[in-house]
C-alpha atoms as a PDB file:
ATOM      1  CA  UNK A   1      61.583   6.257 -45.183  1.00  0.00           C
ATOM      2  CA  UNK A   2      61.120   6.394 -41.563  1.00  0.00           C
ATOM      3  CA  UNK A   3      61.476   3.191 -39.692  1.00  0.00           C
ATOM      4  CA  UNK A   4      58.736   2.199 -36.573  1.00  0.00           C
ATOM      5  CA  UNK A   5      59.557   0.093 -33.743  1.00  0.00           C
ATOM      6  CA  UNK A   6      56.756  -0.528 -30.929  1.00  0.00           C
ATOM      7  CA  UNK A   7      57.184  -1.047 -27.566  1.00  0.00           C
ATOM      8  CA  UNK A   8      54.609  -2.329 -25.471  1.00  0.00           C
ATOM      9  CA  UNK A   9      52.208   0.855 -26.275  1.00  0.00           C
ATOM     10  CA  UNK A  10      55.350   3.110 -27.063  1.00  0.00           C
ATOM     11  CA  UNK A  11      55.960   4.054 -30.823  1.00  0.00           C
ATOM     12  CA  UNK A  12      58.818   5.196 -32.056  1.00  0.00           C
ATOM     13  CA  UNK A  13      59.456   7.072 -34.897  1.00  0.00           C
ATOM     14  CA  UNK A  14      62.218   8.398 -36.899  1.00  0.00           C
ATOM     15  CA  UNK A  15      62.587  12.197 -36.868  1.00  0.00           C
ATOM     16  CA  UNK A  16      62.209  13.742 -40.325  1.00  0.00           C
ATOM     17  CA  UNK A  17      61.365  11.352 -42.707  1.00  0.00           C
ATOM     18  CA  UNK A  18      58.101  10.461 -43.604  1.00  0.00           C
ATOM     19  CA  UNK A  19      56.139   7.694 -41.755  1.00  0.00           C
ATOM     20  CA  UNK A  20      54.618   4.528 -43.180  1.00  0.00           C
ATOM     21  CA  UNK A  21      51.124   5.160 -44.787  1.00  0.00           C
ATOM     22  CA  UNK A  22      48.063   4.342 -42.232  1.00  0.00           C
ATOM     23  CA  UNK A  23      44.775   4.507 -42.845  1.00  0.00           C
ATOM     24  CA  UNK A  24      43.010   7.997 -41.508  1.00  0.00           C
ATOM     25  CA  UNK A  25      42.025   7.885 -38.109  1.00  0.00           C
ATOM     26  CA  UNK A  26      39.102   9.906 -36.646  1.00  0.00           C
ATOM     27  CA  UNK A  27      41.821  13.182 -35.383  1.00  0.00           C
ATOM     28  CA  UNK A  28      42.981  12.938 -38.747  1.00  0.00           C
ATOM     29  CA  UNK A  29      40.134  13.408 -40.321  1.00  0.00           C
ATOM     30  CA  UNK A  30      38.806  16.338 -37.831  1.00  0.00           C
ATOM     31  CA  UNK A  31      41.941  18.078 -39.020  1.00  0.00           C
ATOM     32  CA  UNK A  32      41.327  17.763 -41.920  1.00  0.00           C
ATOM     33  CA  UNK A  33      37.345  19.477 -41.017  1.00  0.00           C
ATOM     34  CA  UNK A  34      39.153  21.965 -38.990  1.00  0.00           C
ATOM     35  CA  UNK A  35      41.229  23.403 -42.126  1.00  0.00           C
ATOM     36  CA  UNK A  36      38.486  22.855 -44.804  1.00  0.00           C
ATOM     37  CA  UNK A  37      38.174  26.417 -45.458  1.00  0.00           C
ATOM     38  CA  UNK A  38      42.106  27.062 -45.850  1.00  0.00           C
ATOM     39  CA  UNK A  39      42.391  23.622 -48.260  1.00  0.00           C
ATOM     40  CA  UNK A  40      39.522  25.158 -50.513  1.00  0.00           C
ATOM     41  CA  UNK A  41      41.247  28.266 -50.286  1.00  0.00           C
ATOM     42  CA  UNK A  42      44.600  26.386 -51.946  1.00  0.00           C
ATOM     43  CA  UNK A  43      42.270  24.461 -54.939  1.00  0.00           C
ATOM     44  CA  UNK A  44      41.989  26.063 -58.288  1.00  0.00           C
ATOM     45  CA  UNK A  45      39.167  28.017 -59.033  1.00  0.00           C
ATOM     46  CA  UNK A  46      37.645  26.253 -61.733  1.00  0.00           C
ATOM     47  CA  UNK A  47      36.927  22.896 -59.834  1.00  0.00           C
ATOM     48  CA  UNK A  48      33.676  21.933 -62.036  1.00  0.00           C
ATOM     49  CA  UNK A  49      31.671  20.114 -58.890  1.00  0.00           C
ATOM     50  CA  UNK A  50      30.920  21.318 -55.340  1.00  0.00           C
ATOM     51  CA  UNK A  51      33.578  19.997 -53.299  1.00  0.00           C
ATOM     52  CA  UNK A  52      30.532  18.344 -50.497  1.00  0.00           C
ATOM     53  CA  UNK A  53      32.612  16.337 -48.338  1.00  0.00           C
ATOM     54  CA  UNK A  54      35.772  15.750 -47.387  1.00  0.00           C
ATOM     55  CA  UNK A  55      36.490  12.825 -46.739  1.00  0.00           C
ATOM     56  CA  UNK A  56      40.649  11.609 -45.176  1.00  0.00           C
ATOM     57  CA  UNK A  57      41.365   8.343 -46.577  1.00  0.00           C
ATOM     58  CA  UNK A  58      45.259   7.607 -45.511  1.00  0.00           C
ATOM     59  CA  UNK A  59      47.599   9.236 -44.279  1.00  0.00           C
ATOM     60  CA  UNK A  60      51.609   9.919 -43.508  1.00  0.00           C
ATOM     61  CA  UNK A  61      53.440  11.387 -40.965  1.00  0.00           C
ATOM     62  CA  UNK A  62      56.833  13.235 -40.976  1.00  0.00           C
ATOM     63  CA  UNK A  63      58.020  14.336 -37.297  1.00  0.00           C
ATOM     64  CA  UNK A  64      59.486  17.796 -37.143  1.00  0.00           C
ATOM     65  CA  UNK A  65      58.848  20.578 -34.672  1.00  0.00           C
ATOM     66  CA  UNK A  66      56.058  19.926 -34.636  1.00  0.00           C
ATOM     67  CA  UNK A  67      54.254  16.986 -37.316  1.00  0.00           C
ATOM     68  CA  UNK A  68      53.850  17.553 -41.129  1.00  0.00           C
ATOM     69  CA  UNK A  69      50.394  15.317 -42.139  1.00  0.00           C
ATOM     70  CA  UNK A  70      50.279  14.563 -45.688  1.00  0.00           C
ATOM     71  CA  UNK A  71      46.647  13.267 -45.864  1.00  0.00           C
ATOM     72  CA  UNK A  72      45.413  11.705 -49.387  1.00  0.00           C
ATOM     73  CA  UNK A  73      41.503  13.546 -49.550  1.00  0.00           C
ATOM     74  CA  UNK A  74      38.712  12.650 -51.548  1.00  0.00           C
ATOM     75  CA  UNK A  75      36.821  15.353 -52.555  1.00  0.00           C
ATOM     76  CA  UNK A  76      33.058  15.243 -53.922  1.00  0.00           C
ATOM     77  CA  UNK A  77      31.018  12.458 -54.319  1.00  0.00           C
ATOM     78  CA  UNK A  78      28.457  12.806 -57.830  1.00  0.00           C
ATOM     79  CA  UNK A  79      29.637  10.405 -60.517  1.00  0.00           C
ATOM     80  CA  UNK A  80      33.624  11.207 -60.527  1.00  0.00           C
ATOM     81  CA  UNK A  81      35.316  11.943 -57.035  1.00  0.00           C
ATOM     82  CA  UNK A  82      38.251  13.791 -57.277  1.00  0.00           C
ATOM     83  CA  UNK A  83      41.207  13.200 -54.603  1.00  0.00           C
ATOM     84  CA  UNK A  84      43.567  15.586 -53.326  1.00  0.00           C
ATOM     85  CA  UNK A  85      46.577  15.426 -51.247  1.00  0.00           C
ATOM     86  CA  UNK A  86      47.037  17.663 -48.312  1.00  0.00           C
ATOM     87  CA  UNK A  87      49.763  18.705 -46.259  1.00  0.00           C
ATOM     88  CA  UNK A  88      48.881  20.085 -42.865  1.00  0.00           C
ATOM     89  CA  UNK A  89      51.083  21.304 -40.469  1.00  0.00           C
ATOM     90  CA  UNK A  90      50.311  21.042 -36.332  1.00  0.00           C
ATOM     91  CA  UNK A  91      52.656  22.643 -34.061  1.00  0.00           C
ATOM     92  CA  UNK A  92      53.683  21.532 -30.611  1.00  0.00           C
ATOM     93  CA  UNK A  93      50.651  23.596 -29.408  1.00  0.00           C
ATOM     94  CA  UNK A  94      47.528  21.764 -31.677  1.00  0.00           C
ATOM     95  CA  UNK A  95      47.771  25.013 -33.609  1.00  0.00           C
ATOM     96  CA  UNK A  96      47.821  23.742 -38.095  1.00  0.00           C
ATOM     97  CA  UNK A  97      48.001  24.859 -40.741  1.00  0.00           C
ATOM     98  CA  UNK A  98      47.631  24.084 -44.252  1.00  0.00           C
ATOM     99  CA  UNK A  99      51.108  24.047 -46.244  1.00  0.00           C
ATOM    100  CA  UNK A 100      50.136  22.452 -49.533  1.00  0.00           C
ATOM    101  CA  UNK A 101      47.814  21.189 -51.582  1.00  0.00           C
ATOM    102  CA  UNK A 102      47.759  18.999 -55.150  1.00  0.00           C
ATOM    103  CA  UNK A 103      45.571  17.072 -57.315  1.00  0.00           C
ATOM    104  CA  UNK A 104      46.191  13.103 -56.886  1.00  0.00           C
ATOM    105  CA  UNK A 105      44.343   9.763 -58.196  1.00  0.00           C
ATOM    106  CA  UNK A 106      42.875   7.465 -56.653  1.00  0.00           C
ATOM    107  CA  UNK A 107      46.200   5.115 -56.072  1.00  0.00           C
ATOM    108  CA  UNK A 108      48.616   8.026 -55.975  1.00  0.00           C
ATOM    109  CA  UNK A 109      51.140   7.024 -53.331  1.00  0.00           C
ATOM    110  CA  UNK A 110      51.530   9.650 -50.483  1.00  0.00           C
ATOM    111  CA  UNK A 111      54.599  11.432 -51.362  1.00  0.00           C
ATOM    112  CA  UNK A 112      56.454  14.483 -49.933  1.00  0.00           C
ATOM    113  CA  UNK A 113      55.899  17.786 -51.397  1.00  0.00           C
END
């Protein structure tokens, strides 16, 4: 697990592993918007409901070239919300891209994958 250490407004985090869970901030949750298309793209076909809104709950972080976000989702809103976990990519250059997707619930910790 990676280890954070803050100093002053400086945080630092340990390259490759995956950071402590946080709860979604607003950039997380625009890209998460920004790759809606490409996550529904990676979801089985046969989802029964619309999948509405997308909503980022909490996420992690793992540092690479670059960061890996693996973002737990909830999908839908009717009578049973579904939740997903996403991992998006964003290079050095803002540029993402969505590497994985998988079925969660509710209180499924944020795991690699």
């Amino acid at each position: 697990m990676a280890s954070r250490v803050l100093f002053g407004s400086i945080q630092v985090v340990e390259v490759w592993g995956l950071g402590e869970q946080q709860f979604a901030t607003p950039g997380v949750q625009a890209l998460v918007q920004a790759n809606r298309n490409a996550i529904i793209r990676k979801l089985p076909p046969d989802i029964l409901e619309p999948i509405g809104r997308m909503k980022a709950l909490v996420f992690r972080e793992q540092l690479v070239a670059g960061t890996n976000y693996f973002i737990k989702v909830k999908i839908g809103g009717g009578h049973r919300p579904q939740f997903i976990h996403v991992r998006i990519y964003a290079d050095l250059n803002n540029r993402s891209r969505v590497d994985g997707v998988k079925f969660a619930n509710q209180y499924d910790p944020i795991l690699f994958f």
